[in-house]
C-alpha atoms as a PDB file:
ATOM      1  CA  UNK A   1     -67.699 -20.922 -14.328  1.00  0.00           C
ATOM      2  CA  UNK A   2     -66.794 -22.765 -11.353  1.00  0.00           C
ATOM      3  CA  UNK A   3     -66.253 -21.616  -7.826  1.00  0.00           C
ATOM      4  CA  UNK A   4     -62.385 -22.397  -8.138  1.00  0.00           C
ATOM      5  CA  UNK A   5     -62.615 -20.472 -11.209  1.00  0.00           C
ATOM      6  CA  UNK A   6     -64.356 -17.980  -9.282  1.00  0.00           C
ATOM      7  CA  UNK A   7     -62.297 -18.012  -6.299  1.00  0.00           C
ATOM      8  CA  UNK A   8     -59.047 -18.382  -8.856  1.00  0.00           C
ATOM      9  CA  UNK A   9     -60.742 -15.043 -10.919  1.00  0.00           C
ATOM     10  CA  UNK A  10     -60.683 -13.088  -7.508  1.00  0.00           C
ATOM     11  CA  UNK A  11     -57.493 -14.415  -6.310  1.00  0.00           C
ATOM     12  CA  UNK A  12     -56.009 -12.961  -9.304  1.00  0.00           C
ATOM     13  CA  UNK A  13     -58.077  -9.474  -9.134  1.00  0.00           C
ATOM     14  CA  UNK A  14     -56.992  -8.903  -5.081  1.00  0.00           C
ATOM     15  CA  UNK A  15     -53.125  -9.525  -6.309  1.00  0.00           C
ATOM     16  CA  UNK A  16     -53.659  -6.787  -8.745  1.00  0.00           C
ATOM     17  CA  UNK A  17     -55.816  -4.734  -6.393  1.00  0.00           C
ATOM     18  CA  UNK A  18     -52.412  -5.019  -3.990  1.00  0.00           C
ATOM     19  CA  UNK A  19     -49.576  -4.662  -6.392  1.00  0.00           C
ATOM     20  CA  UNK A  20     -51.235  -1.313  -7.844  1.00  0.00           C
ATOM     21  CA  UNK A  21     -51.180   0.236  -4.192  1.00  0.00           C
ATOM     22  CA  UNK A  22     -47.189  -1.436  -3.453  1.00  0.00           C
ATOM     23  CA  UNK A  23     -49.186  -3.131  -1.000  1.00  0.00           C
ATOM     24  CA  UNK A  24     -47.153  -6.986  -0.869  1.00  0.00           C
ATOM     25  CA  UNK A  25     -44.274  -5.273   1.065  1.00  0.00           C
ATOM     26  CA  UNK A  26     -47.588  -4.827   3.889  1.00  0.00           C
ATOM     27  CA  UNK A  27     -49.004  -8.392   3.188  1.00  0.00           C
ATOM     28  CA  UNK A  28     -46.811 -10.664   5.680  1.00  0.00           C
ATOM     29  CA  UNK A  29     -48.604 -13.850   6.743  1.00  0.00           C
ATOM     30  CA  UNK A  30     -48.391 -12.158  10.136  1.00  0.00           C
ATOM     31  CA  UNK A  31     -49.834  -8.744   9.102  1.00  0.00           C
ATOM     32  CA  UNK A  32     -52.924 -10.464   6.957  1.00  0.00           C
ATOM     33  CA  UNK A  33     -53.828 -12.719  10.175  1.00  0.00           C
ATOM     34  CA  UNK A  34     -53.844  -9.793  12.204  1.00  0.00           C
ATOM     35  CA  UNK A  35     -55.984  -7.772   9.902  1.00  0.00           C
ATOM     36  CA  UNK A  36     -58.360 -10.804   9.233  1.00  0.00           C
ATOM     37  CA  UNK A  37     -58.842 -10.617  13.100  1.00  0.00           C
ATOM     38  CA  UNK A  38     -59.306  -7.510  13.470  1.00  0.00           C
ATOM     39  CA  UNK A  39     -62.615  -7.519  10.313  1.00  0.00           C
ATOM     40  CA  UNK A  40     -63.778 -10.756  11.858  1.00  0.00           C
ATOM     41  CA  UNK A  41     -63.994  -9.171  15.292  1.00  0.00           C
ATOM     42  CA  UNK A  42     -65.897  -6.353  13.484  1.00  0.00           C
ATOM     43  CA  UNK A  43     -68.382  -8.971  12.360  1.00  0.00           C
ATOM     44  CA  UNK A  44     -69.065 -10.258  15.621  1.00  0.00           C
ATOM     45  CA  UNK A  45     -69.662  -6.430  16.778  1.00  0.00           C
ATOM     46  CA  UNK A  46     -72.755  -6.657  15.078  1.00  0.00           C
ATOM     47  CA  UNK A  47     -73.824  -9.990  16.462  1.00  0.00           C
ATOM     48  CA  UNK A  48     -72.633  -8.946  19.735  1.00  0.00           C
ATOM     49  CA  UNK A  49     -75.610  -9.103  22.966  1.00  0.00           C
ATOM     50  CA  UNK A  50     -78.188 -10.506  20.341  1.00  0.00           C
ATOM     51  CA  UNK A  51     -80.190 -13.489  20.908  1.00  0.00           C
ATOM     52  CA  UNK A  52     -80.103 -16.250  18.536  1.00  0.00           C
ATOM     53  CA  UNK A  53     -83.101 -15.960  17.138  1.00  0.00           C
ATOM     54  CA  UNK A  54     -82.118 -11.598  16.405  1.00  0.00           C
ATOM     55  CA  UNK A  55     -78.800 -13.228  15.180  1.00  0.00           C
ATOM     56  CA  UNK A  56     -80.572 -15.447  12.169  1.00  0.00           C
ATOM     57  CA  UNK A  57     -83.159 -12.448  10.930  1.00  0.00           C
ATOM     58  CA  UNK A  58     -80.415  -9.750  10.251  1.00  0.00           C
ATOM     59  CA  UNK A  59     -82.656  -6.224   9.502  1.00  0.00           C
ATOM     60  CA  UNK A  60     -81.997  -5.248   6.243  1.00  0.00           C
ATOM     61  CA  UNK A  61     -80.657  -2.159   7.576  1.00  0.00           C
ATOM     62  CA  UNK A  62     -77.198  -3.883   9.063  1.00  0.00           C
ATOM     63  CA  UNK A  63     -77.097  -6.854   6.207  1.00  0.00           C
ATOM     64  CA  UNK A  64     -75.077  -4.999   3.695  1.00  0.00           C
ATOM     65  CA  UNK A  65     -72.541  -4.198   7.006  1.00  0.00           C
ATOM     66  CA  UNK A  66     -72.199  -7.146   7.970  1.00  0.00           C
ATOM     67  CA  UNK A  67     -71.882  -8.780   4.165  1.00  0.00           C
ATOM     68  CA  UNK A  68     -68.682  -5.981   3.813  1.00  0.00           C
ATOM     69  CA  UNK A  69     -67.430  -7.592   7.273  1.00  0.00           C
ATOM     70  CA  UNK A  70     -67.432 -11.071   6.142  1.00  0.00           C
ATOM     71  CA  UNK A  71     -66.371  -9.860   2.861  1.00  0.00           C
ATOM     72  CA  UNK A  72     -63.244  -8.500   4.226  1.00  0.00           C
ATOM     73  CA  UNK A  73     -62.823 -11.423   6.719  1.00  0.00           C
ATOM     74  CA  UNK A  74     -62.865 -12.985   3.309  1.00  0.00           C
ATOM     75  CA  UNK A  75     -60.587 -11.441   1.676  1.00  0.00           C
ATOM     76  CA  UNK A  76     -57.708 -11.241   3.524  1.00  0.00           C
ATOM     77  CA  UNK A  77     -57.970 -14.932   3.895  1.00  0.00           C
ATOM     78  CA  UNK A  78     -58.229 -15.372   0.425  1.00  0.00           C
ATOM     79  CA  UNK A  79     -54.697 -13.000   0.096  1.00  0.00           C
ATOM     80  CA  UNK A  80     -53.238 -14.859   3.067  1.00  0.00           C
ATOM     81  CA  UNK A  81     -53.526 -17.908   1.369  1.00  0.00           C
ATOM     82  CA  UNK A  82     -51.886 -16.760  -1.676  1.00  0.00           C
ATOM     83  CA  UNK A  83     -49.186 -15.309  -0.101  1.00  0.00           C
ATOM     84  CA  UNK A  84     -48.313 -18.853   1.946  1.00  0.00           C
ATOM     85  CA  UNK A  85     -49.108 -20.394  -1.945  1.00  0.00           C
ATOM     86  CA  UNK A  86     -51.896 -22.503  -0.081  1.00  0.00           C
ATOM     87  CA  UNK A  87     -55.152 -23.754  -2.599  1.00  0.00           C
ATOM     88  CA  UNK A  88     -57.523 -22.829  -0.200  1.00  0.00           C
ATOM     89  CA  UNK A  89     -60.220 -24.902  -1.736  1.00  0.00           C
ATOM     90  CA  UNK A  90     -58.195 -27.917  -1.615  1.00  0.00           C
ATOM     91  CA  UNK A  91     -56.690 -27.004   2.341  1.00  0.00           C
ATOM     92  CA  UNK A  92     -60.944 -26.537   2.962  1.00  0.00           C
ATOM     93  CA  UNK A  93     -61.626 -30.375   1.674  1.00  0.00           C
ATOM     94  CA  UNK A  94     -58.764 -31.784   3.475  1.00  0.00           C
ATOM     95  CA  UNK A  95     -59.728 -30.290   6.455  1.00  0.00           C
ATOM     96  CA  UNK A  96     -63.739 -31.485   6.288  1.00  0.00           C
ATOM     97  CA  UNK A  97     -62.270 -35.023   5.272  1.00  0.00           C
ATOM     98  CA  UNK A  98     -60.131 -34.934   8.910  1.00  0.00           C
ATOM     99  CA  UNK A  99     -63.356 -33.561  10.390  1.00  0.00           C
ATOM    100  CA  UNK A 100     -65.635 -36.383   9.117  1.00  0.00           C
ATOM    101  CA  UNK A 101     -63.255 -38.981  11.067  1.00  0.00           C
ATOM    102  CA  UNK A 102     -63.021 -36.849  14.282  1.00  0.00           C
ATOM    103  CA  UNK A 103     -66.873 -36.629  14.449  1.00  0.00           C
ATOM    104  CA  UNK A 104     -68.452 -39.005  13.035  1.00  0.00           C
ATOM    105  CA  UNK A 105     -72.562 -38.256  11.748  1.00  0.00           C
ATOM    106  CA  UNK A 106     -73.368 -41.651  13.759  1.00  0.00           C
ATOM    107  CA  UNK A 107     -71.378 -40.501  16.663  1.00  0.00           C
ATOM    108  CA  UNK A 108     -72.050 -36.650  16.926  1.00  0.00           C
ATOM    109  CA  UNK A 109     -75.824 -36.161  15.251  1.00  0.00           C
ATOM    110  CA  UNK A 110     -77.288 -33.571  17.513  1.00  0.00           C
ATOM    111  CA  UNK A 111     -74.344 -32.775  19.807  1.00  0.00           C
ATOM    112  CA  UNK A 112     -71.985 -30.178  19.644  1.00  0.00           C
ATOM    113  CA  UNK A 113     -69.288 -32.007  22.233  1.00  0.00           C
ATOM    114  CA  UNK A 114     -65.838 -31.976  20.794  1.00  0.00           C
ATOM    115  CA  UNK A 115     -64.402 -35.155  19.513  1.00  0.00           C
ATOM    116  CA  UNK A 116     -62.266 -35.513  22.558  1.00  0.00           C
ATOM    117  CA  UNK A 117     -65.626 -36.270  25.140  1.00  0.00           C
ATOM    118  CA  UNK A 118     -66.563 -39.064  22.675  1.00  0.00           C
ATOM    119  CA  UNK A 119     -63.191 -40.960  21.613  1.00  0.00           C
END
């Protein structure tokens, strides 16, 4: 199966998982940015004062936390998308083919400026 199968297959279970609850009338574009927000900000909790090297070697102990943060970041993404009727695979490849022209690999290798210090 592919991943836009994949991504399609969950799509598809999170609309059910919402219209068994009478959940859509909750689901504005507004309301699912908020509450994306709000998870990712709980993700960063956990990242929060840590130096980058304790930031790449999660302890076991807080991985499967933070994998249910991202997972809801996730996921209310995934229903925001579907509720604006935006392929979110197709939106993601768009937006890396806009990113390869603002930064260019010969251009940007080993620099994290933003595109407008280089133009």
């Amino acid at each position: 199966m592919s991943n836009k199968d994949r991504l399609e297959q969950l799509r598809d279970r999170l609309r059910e998982f919402v219209r068994e609850r009478d959940w859509e009338q909750f689901h504005s574009p507004k309301n699912l940015a908020m509450a994306m927000i709000v998870e990712a900000a709980e993700l960063v909790e956990h990242f929060q004062w840590l130096t980058e090297h304790e930031s790449r070697v999660i302890p076991e102990s807080k991985r499967e936390q933070v994998a249910h943060e991202i997972a809801d970041t996730f996921i209310y993404l995934l229903r925001m998308s579907d509720v604006l009727g935006i392929d979110l695979i197709d939106a993601a490849h768009a937006k890396m083919a806009l990113n390869a022209a603002k930064y260019p690999a010969e251009k940007v290798r080993g620099s994290n400026a933003k595109y407008t210090e280089y133009e």
